[in-house]
N, C-alpha and C. Protein backbone atom coordinates (compact mmCIF):
# COMPACT_ATOMS: atom_id res chain seq x y z
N UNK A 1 -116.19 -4.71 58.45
CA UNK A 1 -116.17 -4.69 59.91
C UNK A 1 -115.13 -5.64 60.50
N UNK A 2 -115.21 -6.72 59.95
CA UNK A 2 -114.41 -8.05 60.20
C UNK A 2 -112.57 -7.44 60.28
N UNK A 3 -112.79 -6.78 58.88
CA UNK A 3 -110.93 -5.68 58.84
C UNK A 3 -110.47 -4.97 59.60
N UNK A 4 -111.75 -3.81 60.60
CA UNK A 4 -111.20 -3.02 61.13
C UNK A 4 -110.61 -3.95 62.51
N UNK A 5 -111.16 -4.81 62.67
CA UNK A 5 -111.59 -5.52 63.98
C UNK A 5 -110.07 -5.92 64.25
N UNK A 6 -109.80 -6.54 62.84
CA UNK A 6 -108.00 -7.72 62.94
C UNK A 6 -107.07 -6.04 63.11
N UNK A 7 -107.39 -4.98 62.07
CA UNK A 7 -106.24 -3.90 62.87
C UNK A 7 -106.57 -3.46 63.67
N UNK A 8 -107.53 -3.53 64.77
CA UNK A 8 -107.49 -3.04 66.39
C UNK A 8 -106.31 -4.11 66.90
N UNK A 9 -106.82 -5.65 66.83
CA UNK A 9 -106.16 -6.31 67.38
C UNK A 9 -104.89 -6.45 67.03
N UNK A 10 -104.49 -6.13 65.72
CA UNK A 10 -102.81 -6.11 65.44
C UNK A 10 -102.17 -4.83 65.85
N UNK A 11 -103.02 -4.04 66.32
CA UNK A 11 -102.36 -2.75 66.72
C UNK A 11 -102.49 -2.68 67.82
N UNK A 12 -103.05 -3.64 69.14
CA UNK A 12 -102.94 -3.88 70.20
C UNK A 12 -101.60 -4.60 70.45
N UNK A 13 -101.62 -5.52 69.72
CA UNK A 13 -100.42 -7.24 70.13
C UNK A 13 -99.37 -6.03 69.89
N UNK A 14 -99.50 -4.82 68.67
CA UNK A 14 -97.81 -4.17 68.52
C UNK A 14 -97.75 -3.42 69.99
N UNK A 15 -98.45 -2.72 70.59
CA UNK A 15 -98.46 -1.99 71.70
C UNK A 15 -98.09 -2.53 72.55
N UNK A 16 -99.07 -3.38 73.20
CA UNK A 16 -98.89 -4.61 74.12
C UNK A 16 -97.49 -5.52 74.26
N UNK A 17 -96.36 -5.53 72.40
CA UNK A 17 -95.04 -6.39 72.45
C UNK A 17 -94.42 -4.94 72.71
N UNK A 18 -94.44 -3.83 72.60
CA UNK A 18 -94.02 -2.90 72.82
C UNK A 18 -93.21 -2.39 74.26
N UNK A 19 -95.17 -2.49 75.27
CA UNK A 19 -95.07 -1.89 76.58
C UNK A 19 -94.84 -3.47 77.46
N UNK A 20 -94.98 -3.86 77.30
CA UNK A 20 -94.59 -5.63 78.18
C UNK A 20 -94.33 -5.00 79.73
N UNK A 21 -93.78 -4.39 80.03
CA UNK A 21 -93.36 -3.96 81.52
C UNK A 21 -94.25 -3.22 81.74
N UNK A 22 -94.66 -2.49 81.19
CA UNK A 22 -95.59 -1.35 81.11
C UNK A 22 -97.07 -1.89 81.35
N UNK A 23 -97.61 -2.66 80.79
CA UNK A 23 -98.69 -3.28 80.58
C UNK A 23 -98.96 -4.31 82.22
N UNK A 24 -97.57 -5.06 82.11
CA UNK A 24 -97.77 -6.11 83.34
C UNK A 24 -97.81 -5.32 84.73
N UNK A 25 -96.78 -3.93 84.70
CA UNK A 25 -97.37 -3.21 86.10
C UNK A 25 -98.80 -2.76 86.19
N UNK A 26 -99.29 -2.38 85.11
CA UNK A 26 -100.69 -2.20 85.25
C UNK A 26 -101.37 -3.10 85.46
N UNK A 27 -101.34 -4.25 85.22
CA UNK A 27 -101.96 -5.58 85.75
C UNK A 27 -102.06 -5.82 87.30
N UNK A 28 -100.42 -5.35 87.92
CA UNK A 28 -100.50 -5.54 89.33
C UNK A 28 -101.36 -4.39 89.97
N UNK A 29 -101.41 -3.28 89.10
CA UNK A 29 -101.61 -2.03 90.01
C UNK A 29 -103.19 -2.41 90.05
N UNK A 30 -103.86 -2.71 89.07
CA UNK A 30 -105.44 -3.81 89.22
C UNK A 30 -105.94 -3.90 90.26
N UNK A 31 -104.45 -5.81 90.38
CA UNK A 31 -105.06 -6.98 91.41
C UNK A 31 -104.87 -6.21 92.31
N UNK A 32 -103.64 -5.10 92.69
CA UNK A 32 -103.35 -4.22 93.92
C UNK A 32 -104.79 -3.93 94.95
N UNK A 33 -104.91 -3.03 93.57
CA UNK A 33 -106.42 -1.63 94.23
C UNK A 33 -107.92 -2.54 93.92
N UNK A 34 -107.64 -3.50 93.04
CA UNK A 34 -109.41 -4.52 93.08
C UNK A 34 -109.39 -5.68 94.08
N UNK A 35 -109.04 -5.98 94.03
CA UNK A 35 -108.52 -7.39 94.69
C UNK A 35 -109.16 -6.89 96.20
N UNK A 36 -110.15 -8.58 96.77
CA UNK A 36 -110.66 -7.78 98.18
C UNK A 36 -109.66 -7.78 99.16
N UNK A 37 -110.13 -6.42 100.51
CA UNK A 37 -108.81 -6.04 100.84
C UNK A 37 -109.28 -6.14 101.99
N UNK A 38 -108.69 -7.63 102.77
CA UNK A 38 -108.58 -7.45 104.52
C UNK A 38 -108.80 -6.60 105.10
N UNK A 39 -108.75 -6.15 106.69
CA UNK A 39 -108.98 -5.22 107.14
C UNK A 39 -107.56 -4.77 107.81
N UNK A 40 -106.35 -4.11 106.25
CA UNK A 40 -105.69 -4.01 106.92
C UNK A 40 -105.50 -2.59 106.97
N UNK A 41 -105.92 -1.47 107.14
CA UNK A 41 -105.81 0.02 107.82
C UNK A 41 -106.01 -0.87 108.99
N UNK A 42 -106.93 -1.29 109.51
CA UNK A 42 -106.75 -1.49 111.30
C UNK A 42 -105.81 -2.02 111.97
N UNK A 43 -105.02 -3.36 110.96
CA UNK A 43 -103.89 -4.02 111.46
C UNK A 43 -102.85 -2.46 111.29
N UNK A 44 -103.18 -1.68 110.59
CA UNK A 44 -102.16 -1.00 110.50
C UNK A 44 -102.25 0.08 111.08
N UNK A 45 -103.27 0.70 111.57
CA UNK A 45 -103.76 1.52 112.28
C UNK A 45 -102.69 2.91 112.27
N UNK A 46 -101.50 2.87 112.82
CA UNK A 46 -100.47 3.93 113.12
C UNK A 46 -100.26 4.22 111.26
N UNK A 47 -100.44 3.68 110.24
CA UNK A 47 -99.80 4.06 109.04
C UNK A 47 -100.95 4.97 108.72
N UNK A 48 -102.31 4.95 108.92
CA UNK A 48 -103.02 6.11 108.81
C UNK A 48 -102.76 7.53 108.64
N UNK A 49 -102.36 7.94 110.00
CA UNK A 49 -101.39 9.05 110.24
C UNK A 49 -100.46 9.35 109.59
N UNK A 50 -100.05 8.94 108.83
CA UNK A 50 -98.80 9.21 108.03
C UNK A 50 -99.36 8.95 106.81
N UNK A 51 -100.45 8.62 106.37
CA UNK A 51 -101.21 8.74 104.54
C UNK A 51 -100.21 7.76 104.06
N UNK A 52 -99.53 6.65 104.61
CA UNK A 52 -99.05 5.43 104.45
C UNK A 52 -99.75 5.18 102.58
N UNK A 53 -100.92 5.07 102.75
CA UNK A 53 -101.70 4.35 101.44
C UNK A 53 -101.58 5.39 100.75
N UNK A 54 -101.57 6.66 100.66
CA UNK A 54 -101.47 7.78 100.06
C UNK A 54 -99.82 7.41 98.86
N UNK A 55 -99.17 7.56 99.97
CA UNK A 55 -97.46 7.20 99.51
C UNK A 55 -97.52 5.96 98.70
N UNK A 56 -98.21 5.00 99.06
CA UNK A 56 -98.46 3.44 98.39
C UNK A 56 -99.42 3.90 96.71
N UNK A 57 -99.90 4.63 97.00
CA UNK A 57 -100.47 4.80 95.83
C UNK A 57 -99.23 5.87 94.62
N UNK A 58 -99.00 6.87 95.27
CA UNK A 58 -98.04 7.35 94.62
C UNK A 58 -96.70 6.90 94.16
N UNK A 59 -96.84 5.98 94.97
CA UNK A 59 -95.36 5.14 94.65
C UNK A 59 -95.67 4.34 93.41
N UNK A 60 -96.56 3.83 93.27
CA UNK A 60 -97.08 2.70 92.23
C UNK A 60 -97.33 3.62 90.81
N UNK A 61 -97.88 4.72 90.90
CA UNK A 61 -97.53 5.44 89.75
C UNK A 61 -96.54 5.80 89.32
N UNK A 62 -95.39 6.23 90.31
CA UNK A 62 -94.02 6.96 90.60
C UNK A 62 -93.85 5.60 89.46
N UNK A 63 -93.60 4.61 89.44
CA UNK A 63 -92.96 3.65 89.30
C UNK A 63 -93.42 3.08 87.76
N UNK A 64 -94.71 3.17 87.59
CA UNK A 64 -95.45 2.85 86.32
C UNK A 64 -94.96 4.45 85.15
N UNK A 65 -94.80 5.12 85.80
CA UNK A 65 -94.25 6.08 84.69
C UNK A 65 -93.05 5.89 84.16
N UNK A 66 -91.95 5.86 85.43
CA UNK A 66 -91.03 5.56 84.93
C UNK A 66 -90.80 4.26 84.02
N UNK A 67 -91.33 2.81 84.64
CA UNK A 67 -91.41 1.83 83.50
C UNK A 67 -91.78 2.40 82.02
N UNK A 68 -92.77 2.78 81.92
CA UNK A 68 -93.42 3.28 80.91
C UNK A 68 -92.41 4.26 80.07
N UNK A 69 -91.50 5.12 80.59
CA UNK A 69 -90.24 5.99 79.91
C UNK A 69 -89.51 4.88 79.51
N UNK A 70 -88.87 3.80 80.30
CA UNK A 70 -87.78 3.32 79.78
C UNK A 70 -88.16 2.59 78.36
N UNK A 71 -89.75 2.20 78.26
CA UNK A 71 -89.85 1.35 76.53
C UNK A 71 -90.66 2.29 76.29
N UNK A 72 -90.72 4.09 76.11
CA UNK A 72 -91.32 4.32 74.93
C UNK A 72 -90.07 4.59 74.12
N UNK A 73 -91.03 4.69 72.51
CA UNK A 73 -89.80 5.46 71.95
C UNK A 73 -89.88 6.61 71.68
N UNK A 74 -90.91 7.05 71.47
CA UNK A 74 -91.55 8.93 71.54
C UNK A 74 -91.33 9.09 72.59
N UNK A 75 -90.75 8.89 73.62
CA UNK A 75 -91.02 9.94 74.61
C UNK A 75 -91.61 11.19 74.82
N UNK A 76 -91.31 11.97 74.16
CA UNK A 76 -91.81 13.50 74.19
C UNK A 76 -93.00 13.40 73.60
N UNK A 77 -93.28 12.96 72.40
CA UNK A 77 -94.37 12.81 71.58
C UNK A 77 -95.34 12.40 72.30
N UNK A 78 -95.19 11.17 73.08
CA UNK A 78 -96.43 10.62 73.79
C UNK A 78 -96.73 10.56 75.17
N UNK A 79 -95.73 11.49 75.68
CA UNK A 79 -96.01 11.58 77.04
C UNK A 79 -97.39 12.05 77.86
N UNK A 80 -97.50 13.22 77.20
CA UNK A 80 -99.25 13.77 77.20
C UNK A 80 -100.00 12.81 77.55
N UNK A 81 -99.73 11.90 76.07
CA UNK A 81 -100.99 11.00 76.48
C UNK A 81 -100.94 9.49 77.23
N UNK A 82 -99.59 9.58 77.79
CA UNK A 82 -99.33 8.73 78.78
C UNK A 82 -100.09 9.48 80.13
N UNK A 83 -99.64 10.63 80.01
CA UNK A 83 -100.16 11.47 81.89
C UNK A 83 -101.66 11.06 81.52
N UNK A 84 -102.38 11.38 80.48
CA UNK A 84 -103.38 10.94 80.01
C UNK A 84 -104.54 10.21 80.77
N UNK A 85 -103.86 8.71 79.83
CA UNK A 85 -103.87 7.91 80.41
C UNK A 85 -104.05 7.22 81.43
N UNK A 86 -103.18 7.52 82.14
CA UNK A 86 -102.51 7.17 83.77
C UNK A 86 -103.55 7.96 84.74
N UNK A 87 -103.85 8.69 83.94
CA UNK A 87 -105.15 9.83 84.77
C UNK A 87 -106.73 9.21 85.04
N UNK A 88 -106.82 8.91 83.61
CA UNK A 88 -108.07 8.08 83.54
C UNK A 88 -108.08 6.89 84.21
N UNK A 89 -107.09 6.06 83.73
CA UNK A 89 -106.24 4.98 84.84
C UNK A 89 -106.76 4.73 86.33
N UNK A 90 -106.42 5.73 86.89
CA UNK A 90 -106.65 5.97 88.41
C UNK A 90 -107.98 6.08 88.63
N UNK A 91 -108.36 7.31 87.82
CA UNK A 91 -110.05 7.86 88.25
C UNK A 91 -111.06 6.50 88.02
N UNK A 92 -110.34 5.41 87.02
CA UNK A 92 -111.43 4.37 86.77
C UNK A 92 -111.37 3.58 88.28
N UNK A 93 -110.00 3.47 88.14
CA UNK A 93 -110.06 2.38 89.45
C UNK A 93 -110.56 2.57 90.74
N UNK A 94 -110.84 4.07 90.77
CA UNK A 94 -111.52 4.41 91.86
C UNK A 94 -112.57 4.19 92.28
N UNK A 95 -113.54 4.52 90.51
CA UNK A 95 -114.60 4.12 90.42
C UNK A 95 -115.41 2.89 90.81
N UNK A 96 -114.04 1.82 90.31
CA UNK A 96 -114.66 0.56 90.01
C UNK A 96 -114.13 -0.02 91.56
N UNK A 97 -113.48 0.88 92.62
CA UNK A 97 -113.86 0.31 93.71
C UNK A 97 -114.98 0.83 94.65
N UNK A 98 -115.32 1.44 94.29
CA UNK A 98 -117.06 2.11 94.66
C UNK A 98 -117.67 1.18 94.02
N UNK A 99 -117.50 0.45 93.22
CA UNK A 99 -118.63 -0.06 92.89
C UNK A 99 -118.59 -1.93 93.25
N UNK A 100 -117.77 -2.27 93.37
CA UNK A 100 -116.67 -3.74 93.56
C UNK A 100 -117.22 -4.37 95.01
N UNK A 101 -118.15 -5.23 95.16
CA UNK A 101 -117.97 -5.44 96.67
C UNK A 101 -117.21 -6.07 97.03
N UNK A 102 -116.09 -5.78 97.39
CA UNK A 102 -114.71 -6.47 98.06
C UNK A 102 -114.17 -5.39 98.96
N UNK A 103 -115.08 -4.77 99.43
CA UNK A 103 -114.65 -3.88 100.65
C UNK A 103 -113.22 -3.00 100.52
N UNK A 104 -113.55 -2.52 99.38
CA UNK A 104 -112.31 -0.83 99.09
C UNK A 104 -112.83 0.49 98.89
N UNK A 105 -112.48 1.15 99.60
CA UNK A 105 -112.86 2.54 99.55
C UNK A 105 -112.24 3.22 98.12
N UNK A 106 -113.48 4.25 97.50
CA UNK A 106 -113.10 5.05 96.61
C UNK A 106 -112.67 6.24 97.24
N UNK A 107 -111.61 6.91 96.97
CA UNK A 107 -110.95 8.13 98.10
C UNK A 107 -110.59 9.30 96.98
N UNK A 108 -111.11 10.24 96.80
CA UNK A 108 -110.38 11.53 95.95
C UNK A 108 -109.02 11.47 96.22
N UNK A 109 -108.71 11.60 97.35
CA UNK A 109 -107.27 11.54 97.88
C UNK A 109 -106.33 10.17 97.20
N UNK A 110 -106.56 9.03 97.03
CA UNK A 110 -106.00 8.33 95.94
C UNK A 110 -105.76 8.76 94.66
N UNK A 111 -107.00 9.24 94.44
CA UNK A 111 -106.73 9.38 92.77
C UNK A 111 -105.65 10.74 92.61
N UNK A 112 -105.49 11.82 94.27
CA UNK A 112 -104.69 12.83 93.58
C UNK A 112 -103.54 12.26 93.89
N UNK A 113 -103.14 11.18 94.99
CA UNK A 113 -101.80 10.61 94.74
C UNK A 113 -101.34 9.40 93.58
N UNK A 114 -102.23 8.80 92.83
CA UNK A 114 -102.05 8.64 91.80
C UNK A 114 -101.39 9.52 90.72
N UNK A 115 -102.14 11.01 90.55
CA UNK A 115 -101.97 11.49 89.64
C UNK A 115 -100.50 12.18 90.36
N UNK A 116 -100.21 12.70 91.48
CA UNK A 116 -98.92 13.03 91.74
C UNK A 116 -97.90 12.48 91.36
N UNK A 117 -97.60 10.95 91.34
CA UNK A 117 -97.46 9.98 91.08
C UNK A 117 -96.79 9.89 89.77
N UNK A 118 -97.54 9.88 88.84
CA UNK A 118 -96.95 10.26 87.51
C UNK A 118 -96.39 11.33 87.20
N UNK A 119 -96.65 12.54 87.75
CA UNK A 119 -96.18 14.10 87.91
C UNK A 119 -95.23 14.16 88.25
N UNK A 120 -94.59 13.13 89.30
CA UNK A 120 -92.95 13.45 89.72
C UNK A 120 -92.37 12.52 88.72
N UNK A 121 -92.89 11.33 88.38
CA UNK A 121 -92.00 10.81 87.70
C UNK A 121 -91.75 11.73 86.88
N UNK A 122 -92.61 12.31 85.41
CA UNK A 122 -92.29 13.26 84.70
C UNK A 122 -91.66 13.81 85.18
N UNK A 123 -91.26 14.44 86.24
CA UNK A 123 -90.32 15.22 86.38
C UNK A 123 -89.22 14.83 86.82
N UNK A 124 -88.76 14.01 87.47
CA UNK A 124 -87.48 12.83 87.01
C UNK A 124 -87.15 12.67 86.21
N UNK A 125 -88.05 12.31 85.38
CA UNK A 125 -87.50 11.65 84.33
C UNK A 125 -87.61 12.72 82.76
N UNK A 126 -87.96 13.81 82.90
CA UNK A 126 -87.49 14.77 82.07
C UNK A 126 -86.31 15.64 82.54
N UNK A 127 -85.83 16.16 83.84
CA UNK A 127 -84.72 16.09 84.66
C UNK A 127 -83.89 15.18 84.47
N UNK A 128 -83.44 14.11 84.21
CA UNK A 128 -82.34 12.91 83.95
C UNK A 128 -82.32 13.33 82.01
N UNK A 129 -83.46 13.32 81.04
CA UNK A 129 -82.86 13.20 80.23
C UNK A 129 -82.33 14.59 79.70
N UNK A 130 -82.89 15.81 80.63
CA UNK A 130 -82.19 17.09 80.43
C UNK A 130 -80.63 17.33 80.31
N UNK A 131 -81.00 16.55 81.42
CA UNK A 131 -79.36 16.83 82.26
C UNK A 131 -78.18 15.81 80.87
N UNK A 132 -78.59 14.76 80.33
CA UNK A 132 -78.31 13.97 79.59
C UNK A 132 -78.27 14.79 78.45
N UNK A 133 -78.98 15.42 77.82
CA UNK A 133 -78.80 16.31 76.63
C UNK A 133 -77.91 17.70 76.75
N UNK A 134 -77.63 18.02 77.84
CA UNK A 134 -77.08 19.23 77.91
C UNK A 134 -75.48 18.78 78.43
N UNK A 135 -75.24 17.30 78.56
CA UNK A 135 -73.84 17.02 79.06
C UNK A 135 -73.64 16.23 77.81
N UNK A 136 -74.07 15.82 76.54
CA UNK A 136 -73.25 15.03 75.36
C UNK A 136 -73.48 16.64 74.40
């Protein structure tokens, strides 16, 4: 038991020296969406209308995918289970602000701009390395 235990953890520290950018945006994207949250829709009131937090959420995935492309080295291989991932990712954090008393709403509508989120990046960023394979 003691064996399997040290290769979880040595096969974490390789992942973890691996994704370093990868890992630390997910850290922010956390304190982002856990972290208790002022009452700022009201200070912000007019960004409502415009799904302001919608875009804020998609952007933060937009952005965690792409980190996440620039240090894998499978790309193709593990992308799946990056969208994966990034899926469960979201749906937890949703969860765990339904459940968090620090005053954050759990919203379906987050979790599908989350998952949009990663969806365009993929598609950026399989678009850039297309275009890259078909011009060398």
């Amino acid at each position: 038991p003691s064996h399997d235990r040290l290769i979880i953890v040595l096969y974490m520290l390789k992942f973890l020296n691996q994704y370093k950018k990868t890992a630390g945006f997910l850290v922010l994207i956390f304190v982002l969406c856990l972290s208790p949250s002022p009452a700022v829709s009201k200070k912000l009131g007019w960004t409502i209308s415009f799904g302001f937090d919608k875009w804020v959420h998609a952007g933060l995935y937009f952005m965690l995918f792409l980190i996440w492309s620039t240090e894998s080295k499978q790309f193709h291989k593990s992308v799946v289970y990056f969208v994966v991932t990034a899926t469960i990712v979201g749906a937890g954090i949703e969860l765990l602000q339904r459940i968090v008393p620090f005053h954050r709403s759990a919203e379906l509508a987050d979790f599908f701009a989350d998952i949009s989120g990663v969806l365009f990046g993929y598609f950026v960023v399989a678009q850039r390395r297309l275009k890259k394979s078909t011009q060398a």
